[in-house]
C-alpha atoms as a PDB file:
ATOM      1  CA  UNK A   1     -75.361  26.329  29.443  1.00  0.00           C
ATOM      2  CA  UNK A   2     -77.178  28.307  26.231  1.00  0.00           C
ATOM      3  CA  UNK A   3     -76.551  30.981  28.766  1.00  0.00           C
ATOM      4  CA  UNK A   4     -72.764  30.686  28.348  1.00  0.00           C
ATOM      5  CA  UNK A   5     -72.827  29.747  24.633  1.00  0.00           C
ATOM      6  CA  UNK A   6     -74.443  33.624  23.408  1.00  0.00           C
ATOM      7  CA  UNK A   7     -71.781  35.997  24.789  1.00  0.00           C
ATOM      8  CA  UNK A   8     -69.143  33.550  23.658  1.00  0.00           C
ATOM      9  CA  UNK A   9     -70.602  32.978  20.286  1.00  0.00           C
ATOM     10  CA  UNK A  10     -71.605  36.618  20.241  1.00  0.00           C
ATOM     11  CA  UNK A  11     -67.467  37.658  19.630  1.00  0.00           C
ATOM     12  CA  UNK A  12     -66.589  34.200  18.409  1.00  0.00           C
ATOM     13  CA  UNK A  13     -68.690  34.672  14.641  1.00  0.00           C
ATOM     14  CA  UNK A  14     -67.367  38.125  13.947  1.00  0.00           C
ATOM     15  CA  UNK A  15     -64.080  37.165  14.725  1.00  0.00           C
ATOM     16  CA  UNK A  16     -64.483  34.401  12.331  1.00  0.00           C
ATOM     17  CA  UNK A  17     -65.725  36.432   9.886  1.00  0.00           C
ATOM     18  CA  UNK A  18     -63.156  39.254  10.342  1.00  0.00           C
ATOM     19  CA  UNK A  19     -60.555  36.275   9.484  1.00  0.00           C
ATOM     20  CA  UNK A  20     -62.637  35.077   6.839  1.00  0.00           C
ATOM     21  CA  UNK A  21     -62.624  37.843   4.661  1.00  0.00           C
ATOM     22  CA  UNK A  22     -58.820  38.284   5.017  1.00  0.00           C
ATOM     23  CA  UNK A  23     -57.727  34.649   4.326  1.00  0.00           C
ATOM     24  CA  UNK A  24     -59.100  34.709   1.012  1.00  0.00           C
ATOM     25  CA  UNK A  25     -55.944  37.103   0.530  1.00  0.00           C
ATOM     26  CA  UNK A  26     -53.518  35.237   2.758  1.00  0.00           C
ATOM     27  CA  UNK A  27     -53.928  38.209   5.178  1.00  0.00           C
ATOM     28  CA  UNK A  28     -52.454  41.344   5.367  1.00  0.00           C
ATOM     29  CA  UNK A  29     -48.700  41.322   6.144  1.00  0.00           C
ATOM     30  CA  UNK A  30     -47.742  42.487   9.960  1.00  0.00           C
ATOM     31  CA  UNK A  31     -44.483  42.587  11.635  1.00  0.00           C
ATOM     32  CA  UNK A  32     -43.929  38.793  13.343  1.00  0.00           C
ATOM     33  CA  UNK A  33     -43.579  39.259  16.508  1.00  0.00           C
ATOM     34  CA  UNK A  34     -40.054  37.366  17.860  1.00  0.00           C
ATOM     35  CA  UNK A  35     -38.472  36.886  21.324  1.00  0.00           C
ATOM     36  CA  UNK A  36     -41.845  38.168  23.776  1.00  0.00           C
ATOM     37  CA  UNK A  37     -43.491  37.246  26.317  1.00  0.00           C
ATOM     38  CA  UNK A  38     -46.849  36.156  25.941  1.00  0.00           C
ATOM     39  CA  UNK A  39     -49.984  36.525  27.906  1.00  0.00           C
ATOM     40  CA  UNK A  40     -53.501  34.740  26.890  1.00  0.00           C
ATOM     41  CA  UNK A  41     -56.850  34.862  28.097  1.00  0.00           C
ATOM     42  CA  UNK A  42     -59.890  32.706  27.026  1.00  0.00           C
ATOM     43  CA  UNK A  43     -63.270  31.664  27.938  1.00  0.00           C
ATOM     44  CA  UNK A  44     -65.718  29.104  26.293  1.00  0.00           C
ATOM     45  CA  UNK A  45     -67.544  25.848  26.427  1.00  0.00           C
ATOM     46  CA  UNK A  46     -66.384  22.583  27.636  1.00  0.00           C
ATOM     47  CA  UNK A  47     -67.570  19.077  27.863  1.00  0.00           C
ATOM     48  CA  UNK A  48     -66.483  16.091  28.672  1.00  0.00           C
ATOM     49  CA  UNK A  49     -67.263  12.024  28.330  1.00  0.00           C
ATOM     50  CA  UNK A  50     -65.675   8.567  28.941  1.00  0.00           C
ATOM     51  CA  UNK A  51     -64.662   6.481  31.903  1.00  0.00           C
ATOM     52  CA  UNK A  52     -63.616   8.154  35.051  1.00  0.00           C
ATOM     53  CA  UNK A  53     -61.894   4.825  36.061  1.00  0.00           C
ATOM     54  CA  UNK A  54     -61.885   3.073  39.513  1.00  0.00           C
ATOM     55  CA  UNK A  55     -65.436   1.256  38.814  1.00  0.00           C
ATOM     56  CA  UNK A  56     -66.983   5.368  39.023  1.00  0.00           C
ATOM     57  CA  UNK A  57     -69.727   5.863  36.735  1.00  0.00           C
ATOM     58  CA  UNK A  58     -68.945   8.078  33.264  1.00  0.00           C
ATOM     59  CA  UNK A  59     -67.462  11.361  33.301  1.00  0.00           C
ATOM     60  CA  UNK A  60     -70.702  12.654  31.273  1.00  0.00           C
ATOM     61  CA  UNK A  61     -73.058  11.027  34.446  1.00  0.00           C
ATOM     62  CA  UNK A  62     -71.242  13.361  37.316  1.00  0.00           C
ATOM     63  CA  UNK A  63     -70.405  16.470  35.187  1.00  0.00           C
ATOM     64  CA  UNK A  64     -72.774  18.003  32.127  1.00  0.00           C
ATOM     65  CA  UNK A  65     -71.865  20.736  29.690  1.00  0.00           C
ATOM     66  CA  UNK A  66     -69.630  23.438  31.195  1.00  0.00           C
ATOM     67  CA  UNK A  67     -68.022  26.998  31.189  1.00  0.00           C
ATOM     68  CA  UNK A  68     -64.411  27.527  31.016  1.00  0.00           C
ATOM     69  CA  UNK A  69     -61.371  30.110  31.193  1.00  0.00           C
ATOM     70  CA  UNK A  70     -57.785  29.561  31.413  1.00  0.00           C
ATOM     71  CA  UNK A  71     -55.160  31.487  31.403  1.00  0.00           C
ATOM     72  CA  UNK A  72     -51.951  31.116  29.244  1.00  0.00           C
ATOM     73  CA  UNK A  73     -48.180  32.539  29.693  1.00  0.00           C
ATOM     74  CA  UNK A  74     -45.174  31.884  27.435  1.00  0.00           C
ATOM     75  CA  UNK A  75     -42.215  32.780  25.330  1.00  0.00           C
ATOM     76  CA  UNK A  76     -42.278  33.336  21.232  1.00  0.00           C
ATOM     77  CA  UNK A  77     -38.721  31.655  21.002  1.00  0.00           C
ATOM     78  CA  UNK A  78     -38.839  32.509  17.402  1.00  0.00           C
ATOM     79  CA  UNK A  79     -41.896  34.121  15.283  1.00  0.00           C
ATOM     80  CA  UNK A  80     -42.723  30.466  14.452  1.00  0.00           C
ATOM     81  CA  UNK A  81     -42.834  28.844  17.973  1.00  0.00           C
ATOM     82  CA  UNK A  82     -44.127  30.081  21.884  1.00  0.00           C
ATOM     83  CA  UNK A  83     -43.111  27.602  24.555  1.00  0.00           C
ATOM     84  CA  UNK A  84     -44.946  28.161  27.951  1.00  0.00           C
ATOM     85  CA  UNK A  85     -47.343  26.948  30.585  1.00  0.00           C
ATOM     86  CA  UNK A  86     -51.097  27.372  30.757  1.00  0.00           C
ATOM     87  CA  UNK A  87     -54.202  26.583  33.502  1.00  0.00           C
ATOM     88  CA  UNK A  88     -57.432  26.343  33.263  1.00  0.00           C
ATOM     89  CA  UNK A  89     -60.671  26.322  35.629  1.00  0.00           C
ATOM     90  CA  UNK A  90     -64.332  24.998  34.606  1.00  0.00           C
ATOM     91  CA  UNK A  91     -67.251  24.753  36.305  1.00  0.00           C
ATOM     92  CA  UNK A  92     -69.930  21.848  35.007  1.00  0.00           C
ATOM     93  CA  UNK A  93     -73.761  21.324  35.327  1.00  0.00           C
ATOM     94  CA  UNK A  94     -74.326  18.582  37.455  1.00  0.00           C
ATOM     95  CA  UNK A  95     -74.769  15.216  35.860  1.00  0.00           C
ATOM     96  CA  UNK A  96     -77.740  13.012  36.013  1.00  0.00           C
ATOM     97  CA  UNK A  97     -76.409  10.608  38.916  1.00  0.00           C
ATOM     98  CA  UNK A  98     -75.514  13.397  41.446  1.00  0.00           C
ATOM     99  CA  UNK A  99     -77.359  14.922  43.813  1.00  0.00           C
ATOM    100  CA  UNK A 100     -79.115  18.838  42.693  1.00  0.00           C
ATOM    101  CA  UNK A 101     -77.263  20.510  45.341  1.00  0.00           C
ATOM    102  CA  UNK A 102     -73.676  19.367  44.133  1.00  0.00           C
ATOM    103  CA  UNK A 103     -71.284  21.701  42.589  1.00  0.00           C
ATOM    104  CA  UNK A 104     -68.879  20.233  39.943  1.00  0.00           C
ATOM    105  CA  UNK A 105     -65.892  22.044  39.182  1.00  0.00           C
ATOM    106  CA  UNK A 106     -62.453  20.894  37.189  1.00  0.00           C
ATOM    107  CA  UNK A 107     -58.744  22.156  36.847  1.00  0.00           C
ATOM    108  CA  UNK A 108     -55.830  21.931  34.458  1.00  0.00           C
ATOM    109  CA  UNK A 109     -52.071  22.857  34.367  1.00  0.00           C
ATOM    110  CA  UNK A 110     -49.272  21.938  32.427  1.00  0.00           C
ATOM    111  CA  UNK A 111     -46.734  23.142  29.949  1.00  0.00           C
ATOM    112  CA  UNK A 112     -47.531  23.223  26.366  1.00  0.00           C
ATOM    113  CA  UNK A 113     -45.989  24.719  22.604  1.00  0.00           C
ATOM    114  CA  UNK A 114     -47.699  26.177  19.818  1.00  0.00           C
ATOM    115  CA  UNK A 115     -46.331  26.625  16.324  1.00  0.00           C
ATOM    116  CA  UNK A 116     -47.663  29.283  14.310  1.00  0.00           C
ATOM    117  CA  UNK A 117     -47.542  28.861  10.506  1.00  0.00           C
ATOM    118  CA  UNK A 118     -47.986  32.560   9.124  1.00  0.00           C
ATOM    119  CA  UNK A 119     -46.606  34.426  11.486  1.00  0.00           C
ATOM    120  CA  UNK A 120     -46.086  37.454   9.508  1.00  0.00           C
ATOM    121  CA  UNK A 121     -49.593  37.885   8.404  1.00  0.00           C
ATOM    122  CA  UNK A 122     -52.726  38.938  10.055  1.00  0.00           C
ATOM    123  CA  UNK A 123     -54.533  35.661   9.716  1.00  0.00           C
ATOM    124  CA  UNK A 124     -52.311  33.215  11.486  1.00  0.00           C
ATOM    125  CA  UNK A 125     -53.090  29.857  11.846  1.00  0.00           C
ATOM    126  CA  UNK A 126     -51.665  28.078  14.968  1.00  0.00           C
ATOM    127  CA  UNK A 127     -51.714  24.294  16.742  1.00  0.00           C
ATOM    128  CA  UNK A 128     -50.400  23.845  20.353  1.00  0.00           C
ATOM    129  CA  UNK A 129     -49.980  20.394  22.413  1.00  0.00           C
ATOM    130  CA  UNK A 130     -49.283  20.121  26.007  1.00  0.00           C
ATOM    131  CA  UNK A 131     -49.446  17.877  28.887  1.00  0.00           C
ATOM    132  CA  UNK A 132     -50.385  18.433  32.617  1.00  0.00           C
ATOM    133  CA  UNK A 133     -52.248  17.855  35.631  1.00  0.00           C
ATOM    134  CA  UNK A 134     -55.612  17.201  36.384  1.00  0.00           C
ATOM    135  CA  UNK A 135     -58.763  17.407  38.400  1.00  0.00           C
ATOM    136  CA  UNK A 136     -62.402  17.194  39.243  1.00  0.00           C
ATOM    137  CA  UNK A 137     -63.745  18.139  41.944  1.00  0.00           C
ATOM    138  CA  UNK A 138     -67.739  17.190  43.386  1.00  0.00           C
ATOM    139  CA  UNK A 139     -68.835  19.442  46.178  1.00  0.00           C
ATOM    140  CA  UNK A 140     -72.095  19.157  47.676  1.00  0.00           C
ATOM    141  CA  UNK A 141     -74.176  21.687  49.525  1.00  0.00           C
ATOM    142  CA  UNK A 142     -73.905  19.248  52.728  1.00  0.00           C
ATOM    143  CA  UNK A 143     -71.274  15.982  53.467  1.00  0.00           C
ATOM    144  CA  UNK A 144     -67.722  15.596  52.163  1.00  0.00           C
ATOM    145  CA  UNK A 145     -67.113  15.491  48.786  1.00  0.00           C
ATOM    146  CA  UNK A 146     -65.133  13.348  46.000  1.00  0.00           C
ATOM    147  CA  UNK A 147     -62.092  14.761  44.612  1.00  0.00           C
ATOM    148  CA  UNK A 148     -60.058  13.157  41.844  1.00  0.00           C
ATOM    149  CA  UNK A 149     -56.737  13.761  40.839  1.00  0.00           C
ATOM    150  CA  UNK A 150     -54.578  12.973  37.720  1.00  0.00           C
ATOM    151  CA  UNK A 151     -52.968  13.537  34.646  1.00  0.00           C
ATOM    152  CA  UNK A 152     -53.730  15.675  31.379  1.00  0.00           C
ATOM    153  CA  UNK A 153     -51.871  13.364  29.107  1.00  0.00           C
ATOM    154  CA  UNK A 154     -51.860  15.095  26.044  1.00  0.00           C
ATOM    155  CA  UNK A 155     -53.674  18.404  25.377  1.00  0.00           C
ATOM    156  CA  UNK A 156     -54.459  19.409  21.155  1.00  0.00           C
ATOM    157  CA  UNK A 157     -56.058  22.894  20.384  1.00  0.00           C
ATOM    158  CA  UNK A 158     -55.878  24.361  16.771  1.00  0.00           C
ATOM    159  CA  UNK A 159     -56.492  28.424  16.457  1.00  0.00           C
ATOM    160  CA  UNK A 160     -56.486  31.190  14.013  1.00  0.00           C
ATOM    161  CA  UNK A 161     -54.880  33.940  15.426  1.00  0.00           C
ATOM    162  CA  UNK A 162     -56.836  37.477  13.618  1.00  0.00           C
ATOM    163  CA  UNK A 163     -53.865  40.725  14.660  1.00  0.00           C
ATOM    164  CA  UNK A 164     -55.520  43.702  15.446  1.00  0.00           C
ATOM    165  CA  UNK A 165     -52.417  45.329  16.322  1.00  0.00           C
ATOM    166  CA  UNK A 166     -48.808  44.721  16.720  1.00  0.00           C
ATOM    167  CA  UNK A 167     -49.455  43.614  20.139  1.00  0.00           C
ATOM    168  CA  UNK A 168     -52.592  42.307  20.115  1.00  0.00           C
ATOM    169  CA  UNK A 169     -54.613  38.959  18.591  1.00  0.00           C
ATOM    170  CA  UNK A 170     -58.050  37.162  19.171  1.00  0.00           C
ATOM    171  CA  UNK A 171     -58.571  33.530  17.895  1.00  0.00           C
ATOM    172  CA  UNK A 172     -61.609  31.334  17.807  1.00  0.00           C
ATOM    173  CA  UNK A 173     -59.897  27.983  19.256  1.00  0.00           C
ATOM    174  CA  UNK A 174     -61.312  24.759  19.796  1.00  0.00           C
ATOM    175  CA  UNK A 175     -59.679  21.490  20.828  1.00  0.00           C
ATOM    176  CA  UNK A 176     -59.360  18.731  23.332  1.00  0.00           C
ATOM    177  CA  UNK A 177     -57.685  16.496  25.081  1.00  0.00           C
ATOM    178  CA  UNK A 178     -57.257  13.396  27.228  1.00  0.00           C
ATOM    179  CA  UNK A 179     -56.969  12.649  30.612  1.00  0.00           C
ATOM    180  CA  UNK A 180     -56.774   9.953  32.919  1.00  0.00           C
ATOM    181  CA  UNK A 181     -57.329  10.204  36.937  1.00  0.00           C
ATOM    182  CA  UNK A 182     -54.622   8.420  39.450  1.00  0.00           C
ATOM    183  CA  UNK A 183     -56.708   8.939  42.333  1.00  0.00           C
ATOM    184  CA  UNK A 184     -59.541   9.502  44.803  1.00  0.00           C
ATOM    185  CA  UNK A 185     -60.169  10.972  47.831  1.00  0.00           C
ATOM    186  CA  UNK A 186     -64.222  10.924  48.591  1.00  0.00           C
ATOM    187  CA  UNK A 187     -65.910   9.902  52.008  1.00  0.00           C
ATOM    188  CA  UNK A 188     -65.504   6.031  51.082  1.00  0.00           C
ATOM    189  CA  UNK A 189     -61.666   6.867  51.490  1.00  0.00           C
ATOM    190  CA  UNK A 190     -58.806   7.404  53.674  1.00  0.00           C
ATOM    191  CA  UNK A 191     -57.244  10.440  52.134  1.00  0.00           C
ATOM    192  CA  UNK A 192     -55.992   9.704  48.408  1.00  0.00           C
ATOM    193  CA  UNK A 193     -56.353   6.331  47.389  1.00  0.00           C
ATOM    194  CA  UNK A 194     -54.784   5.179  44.116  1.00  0.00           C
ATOM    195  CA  UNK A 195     -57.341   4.039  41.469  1.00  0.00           C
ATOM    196  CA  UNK A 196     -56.875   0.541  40.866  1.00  0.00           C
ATOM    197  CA  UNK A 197     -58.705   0.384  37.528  1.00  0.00           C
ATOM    198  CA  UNK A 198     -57.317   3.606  35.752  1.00  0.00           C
ATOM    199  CA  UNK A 199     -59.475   5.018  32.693  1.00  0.00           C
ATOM    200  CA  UNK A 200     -58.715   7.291  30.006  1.00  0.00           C
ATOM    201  CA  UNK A 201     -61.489  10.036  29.181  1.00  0.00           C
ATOM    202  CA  UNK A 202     -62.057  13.100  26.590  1.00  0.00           C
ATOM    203  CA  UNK A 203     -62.799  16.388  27.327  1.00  0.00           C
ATOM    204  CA  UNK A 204     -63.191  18.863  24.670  1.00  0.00           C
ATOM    205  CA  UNK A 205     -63.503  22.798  24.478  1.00  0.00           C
ATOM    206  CA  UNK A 206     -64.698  25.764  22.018  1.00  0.00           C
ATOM    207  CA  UNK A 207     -64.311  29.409  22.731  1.00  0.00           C
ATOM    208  CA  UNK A 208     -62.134  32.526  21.775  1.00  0.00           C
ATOM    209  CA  UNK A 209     -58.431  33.803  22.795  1.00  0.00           C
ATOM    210  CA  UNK A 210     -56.745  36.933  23.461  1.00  0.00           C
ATOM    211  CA  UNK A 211     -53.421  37.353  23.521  1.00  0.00           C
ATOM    212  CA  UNK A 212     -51.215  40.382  24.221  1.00  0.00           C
ATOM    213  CA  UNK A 213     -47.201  40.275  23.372  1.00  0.00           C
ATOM    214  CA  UNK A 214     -45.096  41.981  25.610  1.00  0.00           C
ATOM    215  CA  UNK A 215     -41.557  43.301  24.821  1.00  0.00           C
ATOM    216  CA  UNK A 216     -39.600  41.274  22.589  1.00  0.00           C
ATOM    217  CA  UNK A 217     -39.116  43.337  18.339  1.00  0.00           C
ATOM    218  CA  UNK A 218     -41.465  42.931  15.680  1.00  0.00           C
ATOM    219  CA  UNK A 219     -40.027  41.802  12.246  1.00  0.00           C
END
């Protein structure tokens, strides 16, 4: 995964220090965007650890270090608050219990809201919860594979949003969240079987944002 880590980290510390050398000011003042649709792109590093549930080993023992995107689409209600809907894909490293030839892959969705505390300057800081669903999937090369299904119960990221123009901000973003799976469906099963000994786990991410504002004023 150090692979993954240099192009992200290779926009994420300019962007960083871009912000840096504005906040000392508060920013320069922009025009707040208010009543526009949102789109946001990111990519970065995620990891996980905790119980899987069901008597399963760890979440750390069937999926390593990982690389992520996800996608984001909402609504700036007011220059203070977006309300939308975001998904995600990863794919993991393999962890140490599973077999060399098994592909590890995981998926989010949910709705979410961020509040944005300056959101008429160009250094913007932000925090968004949501809530979703949830899953993991373990594919090997050969054989069925184990697929788990559940919730994302509650979803934290915290951002600094750097305008480059009126449409147009990138944010270094890192958060996490925690999930717990409902059920299984691998080759010891009959289709999905509910998880009799439910878990919660922690999976947390790091990585940079794009987001472009469409139609709506700017005030």
């Amino acid at each position: 995964m150090k692979a993954t880590l240099i192009p992200v980290l290779s926009v994420l510390v300019p962007t960083i220090a871009a912000a840096q050398s504005e906040s000392s000011g508060g920013g320069r003042e922009v025009a707040a965007v208010d009543s526009a649709f949102e789109l946001g792109v990111s990519a970065g590093y995620s990891q996980g650890g905790g119980k899987l549930g069901g008597g399963m080993a760890d979440l750390e023992d069937v999926a390593g270090p990982g690389a992520a995107i996800e996608i984001d689409v909402g609504y700036r209600v007011i220059p203070q608050l977006t309300i939308g809907a975001y998904g995600t894909f990863a794919a993991y490293d393999g962890g140490d219990l599973l077999d060399a030839d098994t592909s590890v892959y995981g998926a989010t969705a949910g709705i979410q809201a961020a509040w944005h505390i300056r959101p008429d300057r160009s250094v913007d800081p932000w925090i968004s919860l949501g809530t979703g669903w949830k899953a993991l999937w373990l594919d090997p090369d050969e054989g069925t594979g184990t697929s788990l299904q559940g919730l994302e119960l509650a979803r934290l990221q915290i951002g600094v949003d750097y305008r480059i123009s009126k449409d147009i901000a990138i944010a270094p973003v890192i958060g996490g969240s925690l999930g717990m799976f409902l059920a299984e469906d691998s080759p010891m099963t009959d289709g999905y079987d509910e998880l009799e000994n439910k878990e919660v786990h922690f999976t947390g991410f790091a990585g940079l944002v794009g987001r472009f504002d469409l139609g709506g004023s700017r005030r």
